[in-house]
N, C-alpha and C. Protein backbone atom coordinates (compact mmCIF):
# COMPACT_ATOMS: atom_id res chain seq x y z
N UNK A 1 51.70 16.30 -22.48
CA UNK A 1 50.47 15.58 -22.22
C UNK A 1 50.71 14.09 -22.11
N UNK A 2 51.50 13.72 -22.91
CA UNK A 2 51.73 12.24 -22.85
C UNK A 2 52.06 11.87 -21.46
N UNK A 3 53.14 12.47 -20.96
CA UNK A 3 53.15 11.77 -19.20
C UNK A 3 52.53 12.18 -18.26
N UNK A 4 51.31 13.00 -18.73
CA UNK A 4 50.23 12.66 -17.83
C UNK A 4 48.74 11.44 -17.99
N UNK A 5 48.78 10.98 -19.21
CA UNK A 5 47.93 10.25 -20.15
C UNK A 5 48.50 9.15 -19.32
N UNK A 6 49.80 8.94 -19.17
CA UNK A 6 50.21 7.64 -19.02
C UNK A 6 50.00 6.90 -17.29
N UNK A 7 50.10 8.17 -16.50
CA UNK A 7 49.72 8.30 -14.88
C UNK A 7 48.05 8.06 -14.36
N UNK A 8 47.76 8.59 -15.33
CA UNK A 8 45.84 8.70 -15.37
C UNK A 8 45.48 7.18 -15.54
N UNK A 9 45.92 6.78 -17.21
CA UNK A 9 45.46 5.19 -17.33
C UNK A 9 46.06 4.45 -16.58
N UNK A 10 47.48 4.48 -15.51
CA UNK A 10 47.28 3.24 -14.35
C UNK A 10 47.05 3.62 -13.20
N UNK A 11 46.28 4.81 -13.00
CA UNK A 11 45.60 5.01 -11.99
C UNK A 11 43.75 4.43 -12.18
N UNK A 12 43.95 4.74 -13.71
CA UNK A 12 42.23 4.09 -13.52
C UNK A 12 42.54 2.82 -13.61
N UNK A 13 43.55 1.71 -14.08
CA UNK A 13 43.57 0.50 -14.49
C UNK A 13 43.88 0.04 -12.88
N UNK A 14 44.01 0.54 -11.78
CA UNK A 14 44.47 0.39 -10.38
C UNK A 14 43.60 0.29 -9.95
N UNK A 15 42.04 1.33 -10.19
CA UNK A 15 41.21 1.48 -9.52
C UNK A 15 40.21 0.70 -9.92
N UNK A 16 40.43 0.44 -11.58
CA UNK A 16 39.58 -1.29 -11.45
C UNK A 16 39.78 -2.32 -10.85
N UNK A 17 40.67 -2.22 -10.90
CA UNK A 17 42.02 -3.41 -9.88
C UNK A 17 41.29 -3.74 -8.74
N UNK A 18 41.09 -2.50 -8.12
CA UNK A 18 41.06 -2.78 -6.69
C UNK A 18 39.27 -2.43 -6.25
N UNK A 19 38.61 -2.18 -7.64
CA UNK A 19 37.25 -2.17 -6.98
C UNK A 19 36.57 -3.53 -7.35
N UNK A 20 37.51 -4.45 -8.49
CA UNK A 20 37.26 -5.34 -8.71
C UNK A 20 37.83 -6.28 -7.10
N UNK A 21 38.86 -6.50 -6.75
CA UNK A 21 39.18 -7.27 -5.79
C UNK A 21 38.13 -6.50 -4.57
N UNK A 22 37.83 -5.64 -4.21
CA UNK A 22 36.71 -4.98 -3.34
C UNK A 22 35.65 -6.27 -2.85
N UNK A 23 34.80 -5.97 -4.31
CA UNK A 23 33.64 -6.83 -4.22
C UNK A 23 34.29 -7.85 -4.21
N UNK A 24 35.09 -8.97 -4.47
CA UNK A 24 34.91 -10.22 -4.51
C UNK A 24 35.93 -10.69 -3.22
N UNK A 25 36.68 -9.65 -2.59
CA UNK A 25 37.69 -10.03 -1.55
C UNK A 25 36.98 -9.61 -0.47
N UNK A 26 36.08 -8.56 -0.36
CA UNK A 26 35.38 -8.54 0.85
C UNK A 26 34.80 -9.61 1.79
N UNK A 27 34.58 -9.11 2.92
CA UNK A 27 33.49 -10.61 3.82
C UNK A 27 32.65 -10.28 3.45
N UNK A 28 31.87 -11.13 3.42
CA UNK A 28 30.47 -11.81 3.25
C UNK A 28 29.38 -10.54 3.67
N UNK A 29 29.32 -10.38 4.83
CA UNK A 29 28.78 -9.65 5.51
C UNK A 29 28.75 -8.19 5.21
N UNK A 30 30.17 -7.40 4.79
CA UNK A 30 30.27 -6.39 4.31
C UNK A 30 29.23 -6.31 3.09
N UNK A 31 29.77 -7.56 1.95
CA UNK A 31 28.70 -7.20 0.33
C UNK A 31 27.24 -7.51 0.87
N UNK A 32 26.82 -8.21 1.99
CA UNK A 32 25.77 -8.09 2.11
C UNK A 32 24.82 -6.87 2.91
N UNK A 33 25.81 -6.25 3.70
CA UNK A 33 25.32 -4.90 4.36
C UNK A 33 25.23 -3.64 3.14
N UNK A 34 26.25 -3.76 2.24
CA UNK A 34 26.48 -2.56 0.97
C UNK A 34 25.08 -3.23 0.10
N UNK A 35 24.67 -4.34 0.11
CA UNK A 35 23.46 -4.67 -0.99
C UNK A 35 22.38 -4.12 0.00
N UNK A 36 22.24 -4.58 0.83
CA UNK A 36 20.78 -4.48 1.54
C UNK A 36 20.33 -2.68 1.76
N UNK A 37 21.84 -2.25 1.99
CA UNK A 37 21.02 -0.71 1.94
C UNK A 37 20.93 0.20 0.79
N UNK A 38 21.39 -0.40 -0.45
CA UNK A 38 20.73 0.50 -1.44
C UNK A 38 19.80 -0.38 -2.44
N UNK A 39 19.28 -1.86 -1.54
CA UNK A 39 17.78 -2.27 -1.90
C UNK A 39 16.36 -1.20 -1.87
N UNK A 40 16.05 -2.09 -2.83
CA UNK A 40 14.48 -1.34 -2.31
C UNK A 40 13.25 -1.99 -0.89
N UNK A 41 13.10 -0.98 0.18
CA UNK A 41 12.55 -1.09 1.54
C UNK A 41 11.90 -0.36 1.04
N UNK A 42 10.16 -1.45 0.98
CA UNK A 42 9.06 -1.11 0.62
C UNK A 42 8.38 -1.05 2.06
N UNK A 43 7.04 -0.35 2.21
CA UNK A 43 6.27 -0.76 3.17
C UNK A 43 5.05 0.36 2.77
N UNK A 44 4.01 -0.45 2.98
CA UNK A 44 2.34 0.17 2.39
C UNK A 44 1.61 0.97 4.05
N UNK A 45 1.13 1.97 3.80
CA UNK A 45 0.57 2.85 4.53
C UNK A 45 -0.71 3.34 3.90
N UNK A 46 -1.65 3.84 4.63
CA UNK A 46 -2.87 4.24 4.23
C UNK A 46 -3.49 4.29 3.02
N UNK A 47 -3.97 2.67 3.50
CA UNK A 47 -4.42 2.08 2.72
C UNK A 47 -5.92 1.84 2.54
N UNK A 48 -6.93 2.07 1.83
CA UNK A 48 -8.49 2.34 2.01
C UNK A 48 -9.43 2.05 0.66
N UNK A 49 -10.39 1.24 0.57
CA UNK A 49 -11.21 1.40 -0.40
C UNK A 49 -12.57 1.72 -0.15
N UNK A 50 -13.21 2.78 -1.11
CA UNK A 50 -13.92 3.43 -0.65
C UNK A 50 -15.26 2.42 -1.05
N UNK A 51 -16.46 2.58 0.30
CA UNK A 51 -17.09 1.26 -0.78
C UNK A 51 -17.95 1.25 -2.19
N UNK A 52 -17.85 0.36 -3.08
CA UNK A 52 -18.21 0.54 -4.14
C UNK A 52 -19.70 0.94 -4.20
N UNK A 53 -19.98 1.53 -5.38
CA UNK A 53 -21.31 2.10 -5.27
C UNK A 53 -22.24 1.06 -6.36
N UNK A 54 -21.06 0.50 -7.09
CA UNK A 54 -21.96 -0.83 -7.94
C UNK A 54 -21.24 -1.70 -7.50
N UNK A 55 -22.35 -3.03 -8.24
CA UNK A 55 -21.81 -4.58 -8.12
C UNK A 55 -20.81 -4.91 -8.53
N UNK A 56 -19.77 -3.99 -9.85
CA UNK A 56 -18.74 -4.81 -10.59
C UNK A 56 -17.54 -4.28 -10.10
N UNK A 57 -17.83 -3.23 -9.27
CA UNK A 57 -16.33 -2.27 -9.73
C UNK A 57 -16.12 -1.54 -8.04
N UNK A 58 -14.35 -1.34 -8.40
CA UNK A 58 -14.41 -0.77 -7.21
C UNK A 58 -12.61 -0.14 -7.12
N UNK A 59 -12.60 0.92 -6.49
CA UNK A 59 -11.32 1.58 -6.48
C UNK A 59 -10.06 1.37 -5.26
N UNK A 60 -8.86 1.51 -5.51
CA UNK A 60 -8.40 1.03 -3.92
C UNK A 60 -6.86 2.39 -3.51
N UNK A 61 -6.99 2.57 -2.65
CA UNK A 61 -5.88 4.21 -2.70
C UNK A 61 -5.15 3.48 -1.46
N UNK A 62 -3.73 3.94 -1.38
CA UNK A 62 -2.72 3.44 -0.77
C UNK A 62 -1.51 4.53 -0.81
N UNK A 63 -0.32 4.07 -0.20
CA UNK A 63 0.94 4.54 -0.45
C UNK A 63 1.64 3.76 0.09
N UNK A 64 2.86 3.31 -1.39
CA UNK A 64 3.74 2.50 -1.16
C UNK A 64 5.48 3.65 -0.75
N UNK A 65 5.51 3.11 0.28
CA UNK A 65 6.89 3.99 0.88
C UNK A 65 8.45 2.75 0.44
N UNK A 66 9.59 3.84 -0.26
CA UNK A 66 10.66 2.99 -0.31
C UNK A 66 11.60 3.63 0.54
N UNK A 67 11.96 3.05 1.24
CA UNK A 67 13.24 3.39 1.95
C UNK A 67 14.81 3.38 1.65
N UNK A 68 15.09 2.43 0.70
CA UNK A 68 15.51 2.35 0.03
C UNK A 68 16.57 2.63 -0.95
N UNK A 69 17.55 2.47 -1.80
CA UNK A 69 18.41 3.20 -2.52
C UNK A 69 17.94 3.46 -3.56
N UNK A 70 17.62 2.06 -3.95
CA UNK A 70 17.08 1.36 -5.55
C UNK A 70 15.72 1.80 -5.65
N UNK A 71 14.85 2.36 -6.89
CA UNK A 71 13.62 2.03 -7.36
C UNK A 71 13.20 0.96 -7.53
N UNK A 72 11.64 0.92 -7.54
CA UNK A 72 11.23 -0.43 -7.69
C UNK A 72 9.83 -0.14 -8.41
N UNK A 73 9.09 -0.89 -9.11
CA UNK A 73 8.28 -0.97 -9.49
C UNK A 73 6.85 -1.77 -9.21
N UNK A 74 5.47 -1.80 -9.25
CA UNK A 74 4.34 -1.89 -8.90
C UNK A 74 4.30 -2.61 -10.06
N UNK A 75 4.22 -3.84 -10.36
CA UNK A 75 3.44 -4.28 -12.06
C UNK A 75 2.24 -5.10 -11.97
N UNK A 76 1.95 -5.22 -10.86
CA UNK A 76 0.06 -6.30 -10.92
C UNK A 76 0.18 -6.39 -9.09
N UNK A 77 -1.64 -6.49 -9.22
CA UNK A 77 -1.77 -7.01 -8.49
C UNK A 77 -3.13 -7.81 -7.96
N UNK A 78 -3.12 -8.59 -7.28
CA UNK A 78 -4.24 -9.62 -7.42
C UNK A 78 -4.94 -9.28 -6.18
N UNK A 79 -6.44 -9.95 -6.06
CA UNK A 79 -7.21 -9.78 -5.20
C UNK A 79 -8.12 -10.39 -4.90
N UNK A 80 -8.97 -11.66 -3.71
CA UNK A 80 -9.50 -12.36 -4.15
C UNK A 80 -10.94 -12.07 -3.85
N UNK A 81 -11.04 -10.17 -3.93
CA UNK A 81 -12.39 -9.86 -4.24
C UNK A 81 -12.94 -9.81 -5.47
N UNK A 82 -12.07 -9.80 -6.43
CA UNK A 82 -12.03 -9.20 -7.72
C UNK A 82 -11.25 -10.18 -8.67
N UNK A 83 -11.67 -10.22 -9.86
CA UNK A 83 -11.67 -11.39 -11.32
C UNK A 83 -10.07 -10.21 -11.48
N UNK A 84 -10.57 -9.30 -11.89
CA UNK A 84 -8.76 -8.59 -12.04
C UNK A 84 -8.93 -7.33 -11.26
N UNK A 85 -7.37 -6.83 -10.73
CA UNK A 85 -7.03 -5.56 -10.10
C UNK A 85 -5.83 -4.69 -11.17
N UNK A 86 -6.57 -3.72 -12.07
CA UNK A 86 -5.51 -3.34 -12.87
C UNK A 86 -5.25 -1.70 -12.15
N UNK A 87 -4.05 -1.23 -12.18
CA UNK A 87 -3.02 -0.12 -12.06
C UNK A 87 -3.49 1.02 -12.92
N UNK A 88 -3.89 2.11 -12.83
CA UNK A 88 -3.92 3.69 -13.51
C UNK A 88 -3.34 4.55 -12.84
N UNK A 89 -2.92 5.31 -14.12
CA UNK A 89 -2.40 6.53 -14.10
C UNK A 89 -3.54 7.22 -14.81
N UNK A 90 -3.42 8.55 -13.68
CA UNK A 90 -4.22 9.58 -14.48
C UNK A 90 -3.50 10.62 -14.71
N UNK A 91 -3.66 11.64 -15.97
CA UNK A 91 -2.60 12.24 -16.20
C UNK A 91 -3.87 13.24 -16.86
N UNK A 92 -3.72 14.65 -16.14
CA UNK A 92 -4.59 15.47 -15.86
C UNK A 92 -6.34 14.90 -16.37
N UNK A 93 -7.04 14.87 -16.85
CA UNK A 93 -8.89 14.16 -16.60
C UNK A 93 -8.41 12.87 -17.79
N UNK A 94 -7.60 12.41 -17.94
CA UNK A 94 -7.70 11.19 -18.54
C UNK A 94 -6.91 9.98 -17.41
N UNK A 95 -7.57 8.85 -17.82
CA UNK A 95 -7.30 8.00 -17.14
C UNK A 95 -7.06 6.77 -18.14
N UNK A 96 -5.54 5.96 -17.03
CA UNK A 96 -5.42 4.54 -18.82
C UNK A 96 -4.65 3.69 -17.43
N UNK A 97 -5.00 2.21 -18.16
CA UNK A 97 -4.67 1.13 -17.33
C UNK A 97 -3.13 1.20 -17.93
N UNK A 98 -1.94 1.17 -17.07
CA UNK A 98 -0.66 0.91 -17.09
C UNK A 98 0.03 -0.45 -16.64
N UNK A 99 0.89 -1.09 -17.60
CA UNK A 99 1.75 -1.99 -16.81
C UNK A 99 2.39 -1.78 -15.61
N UNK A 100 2.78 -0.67 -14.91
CA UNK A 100 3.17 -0.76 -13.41
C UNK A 100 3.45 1.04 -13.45
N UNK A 101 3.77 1.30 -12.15
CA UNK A 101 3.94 2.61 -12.04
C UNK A 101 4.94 2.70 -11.19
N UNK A 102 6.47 3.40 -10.97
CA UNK A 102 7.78 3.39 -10.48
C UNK A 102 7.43 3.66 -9.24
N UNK A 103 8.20 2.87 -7.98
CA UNK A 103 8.54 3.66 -6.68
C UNK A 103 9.83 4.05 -6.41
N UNK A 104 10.01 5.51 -6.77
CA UNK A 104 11.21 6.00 -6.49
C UNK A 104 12.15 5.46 -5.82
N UNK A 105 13.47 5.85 -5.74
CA UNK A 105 14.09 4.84 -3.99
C UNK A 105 14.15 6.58 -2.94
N UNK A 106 13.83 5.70 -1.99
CA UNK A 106 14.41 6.66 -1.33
C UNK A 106 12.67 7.99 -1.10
N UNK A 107 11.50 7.53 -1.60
CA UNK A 107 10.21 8.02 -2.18
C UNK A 107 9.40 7.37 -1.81
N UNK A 108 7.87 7.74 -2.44
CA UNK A 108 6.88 7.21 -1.78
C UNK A 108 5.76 7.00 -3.46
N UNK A 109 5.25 5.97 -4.02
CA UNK A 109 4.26 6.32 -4.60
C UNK A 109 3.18 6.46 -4.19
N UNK A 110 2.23 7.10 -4.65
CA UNK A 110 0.95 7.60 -4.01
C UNK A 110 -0.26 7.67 -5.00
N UNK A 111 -0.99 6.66 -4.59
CA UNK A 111 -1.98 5.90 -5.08
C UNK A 111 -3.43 7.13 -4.18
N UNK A 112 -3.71 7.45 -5.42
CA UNK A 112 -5.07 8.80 -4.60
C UNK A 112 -6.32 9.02 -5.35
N UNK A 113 -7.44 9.43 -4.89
CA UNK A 113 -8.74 9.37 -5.37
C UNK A 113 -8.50 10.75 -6.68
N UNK A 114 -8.58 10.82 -7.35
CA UNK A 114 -8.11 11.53 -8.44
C UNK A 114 -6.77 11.84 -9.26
N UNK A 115 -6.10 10.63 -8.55
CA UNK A 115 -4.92 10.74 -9.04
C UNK A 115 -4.65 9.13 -9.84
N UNK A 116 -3.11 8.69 -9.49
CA UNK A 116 -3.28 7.21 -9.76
C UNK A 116 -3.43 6.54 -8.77
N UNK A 117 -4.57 5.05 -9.13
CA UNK A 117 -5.32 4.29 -8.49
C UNK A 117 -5.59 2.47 -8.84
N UNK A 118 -5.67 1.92 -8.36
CA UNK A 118 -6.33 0.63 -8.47
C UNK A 118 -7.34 0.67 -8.82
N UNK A 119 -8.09 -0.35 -9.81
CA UNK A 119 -9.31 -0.38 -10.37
C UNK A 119 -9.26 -2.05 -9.98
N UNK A 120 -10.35 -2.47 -8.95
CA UNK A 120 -11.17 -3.53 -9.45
C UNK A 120 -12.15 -3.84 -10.11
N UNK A 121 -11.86 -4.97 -10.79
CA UNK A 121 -13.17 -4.51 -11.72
C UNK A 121 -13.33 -6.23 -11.48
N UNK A 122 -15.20 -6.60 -11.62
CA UNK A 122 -15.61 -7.92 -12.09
C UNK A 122 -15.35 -8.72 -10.83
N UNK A 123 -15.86 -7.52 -9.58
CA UNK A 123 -16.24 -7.60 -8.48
C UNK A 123 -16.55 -9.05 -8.32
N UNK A 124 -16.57 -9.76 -6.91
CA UNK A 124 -17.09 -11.55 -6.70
C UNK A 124 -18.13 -10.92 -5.87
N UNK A 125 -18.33 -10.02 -4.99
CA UNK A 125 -19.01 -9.53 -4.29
C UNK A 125 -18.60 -8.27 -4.00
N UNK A 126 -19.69 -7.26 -3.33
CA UNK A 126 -19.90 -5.95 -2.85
C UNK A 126 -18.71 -5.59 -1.50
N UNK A 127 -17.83 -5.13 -1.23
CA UNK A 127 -17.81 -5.09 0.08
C UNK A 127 -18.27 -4.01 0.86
N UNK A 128 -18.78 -4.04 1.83
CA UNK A 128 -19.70 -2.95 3.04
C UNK A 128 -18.59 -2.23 3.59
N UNK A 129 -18.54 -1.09 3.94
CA UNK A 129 -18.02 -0.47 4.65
C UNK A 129 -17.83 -0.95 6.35
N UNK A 130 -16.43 -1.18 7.10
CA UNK A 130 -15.83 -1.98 8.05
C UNK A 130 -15.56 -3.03 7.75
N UNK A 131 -15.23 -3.73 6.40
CA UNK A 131 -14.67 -4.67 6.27
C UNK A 131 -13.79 -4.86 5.55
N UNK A 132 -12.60 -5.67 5.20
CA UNK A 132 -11.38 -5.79 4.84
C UNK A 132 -10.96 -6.18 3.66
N UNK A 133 -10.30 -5.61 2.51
CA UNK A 133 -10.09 -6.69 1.35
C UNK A 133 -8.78 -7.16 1.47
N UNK A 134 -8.31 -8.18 0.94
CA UNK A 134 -6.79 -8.68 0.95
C UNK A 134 -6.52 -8.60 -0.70
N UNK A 135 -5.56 -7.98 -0.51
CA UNK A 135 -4.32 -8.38 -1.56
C UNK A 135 -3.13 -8.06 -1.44
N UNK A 136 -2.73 -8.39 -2.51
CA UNK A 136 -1.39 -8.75 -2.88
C UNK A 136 -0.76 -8.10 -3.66
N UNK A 137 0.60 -7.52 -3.63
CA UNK A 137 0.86 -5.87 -4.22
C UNK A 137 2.30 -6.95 -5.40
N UNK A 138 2.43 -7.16 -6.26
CA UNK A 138 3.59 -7.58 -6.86
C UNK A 138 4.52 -6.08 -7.84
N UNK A 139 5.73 -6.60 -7.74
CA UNK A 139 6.81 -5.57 -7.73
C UNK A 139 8.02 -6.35 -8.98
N UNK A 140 9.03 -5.65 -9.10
CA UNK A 140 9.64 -5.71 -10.41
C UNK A 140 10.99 -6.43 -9.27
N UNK A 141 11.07 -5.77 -8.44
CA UNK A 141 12.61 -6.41 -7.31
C UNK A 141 12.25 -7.01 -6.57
N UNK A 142 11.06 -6.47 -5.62
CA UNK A 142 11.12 -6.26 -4.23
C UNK A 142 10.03 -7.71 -4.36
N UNK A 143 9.65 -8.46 -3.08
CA UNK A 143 8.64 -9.40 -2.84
C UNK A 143 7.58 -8.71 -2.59
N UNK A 144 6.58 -9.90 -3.10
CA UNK A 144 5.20 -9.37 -3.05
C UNK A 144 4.89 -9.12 -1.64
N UNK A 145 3.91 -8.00 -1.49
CA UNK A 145 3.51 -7.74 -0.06
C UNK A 145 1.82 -7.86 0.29
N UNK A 146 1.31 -8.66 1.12
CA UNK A 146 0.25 -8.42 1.30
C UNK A 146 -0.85 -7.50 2.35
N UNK A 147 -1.83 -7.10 1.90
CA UNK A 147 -2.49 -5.69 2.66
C UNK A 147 -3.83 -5.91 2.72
N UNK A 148 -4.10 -5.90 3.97
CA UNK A 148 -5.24 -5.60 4.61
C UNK A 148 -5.91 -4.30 4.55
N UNK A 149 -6.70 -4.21 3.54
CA UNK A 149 -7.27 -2.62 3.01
C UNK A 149 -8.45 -2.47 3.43
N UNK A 150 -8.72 -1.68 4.39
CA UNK A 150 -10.19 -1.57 5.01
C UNK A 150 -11.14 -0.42 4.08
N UNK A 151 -12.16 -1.38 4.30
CA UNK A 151 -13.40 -0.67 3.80
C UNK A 151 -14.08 0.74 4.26
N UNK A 152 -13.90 1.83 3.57
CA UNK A 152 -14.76 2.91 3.80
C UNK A 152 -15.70 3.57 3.31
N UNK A 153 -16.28 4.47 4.02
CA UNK A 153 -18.10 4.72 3.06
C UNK A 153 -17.35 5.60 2.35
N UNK A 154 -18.71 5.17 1.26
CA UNK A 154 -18.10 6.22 -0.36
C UNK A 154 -17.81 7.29 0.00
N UNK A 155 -17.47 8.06 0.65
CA UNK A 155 -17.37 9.49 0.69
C UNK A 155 -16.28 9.61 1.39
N UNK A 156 -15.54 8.95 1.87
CA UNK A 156 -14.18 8.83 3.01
C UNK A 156 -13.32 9.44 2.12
N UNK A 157 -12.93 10.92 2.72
CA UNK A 157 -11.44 11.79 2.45
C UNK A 157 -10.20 11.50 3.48
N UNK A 158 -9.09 10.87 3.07
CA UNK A 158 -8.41 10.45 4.79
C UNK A 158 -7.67 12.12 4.77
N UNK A 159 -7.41 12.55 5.66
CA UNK A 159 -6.67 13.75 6.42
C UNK A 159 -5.25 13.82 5.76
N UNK A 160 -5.01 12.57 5.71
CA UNK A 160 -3.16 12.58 5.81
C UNK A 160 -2.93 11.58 4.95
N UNK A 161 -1.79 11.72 4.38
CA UNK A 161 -1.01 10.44 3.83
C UNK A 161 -0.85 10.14 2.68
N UNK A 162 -2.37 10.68 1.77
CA UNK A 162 -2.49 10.83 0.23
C UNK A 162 -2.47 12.29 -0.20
């Protein structure tokens, strides 16, 4: 066993060797093509709030898609319809405001009318159905993204996507 113990440790002490000189002897371009594709590639799709039925409050359903290698995370997000926009998870008929909720890599989170959702709450105004809210989605890696979330009547089921 010993002269195989001894072949093994400078084969792994080689292969630090040389994954260490890897990253730092590579071009530029290489460590930056190997980073960028197992980043997290976010992008928001069907996106809708249904319109609120009171003055204070109001819900918002989406899906954040990663393309991605890496996970990433959802931890706030702001809105300048609303005093705050907090994050839930519902986890079978209970519902609780969370610090952020994971986007897989390589996955999609999915923000849904009985599932997990955005809560605005402490509304500045009502919005009507055909009109737009803006915000702003903040993340744990990735840059904040902003979304144009159109307004739909309370009763809007979308077909696809959630």
């Amino acid at each position: 066993m010993k002269p195989v113990a001894g072949p093994v440790l400078i084969t792994a002490a080689a292969l630090v060797a040389l994954t260490g000189c890897g990253a730092t002897g590579s071009s530029s371009s290489d460590s930056a093509d190997s980073a960028d594709s197992s980043a997290a590639k976010l992008s928001v799709k069907a996106a809708y709030m249904p319109q609120p039925v009171t003055d204070s409050m109001a819900a918002g359903f989406l899906v954040i898609e990663n393309d991605g290698g890496t996970a990433d995370e959802l931890t706030s997000v702001t809105s300048d319809l609303a005093q705050d926009v907090t994050v839930h998870e519902t986890t079978g008929q209970s519902m609780q405001e969370v610090k952020g909720l994971e986007i897989p890599a390589d996955g999609e989170l999915v923000l849904e009318s009985g599932g997990n959702h955005l809560m605005f709450e402490n509304l500045k105004r009502k919005p009507k159905e055909g009109e737009t809210v803006s915000l702003r989605l903040n993340f744990t890696k990735s840059e904040a993204i902003t979304v144009e979330m159109p307004v739909k009547s309370a009763t809007y089921q979308p077909t696809s996507g959630h």
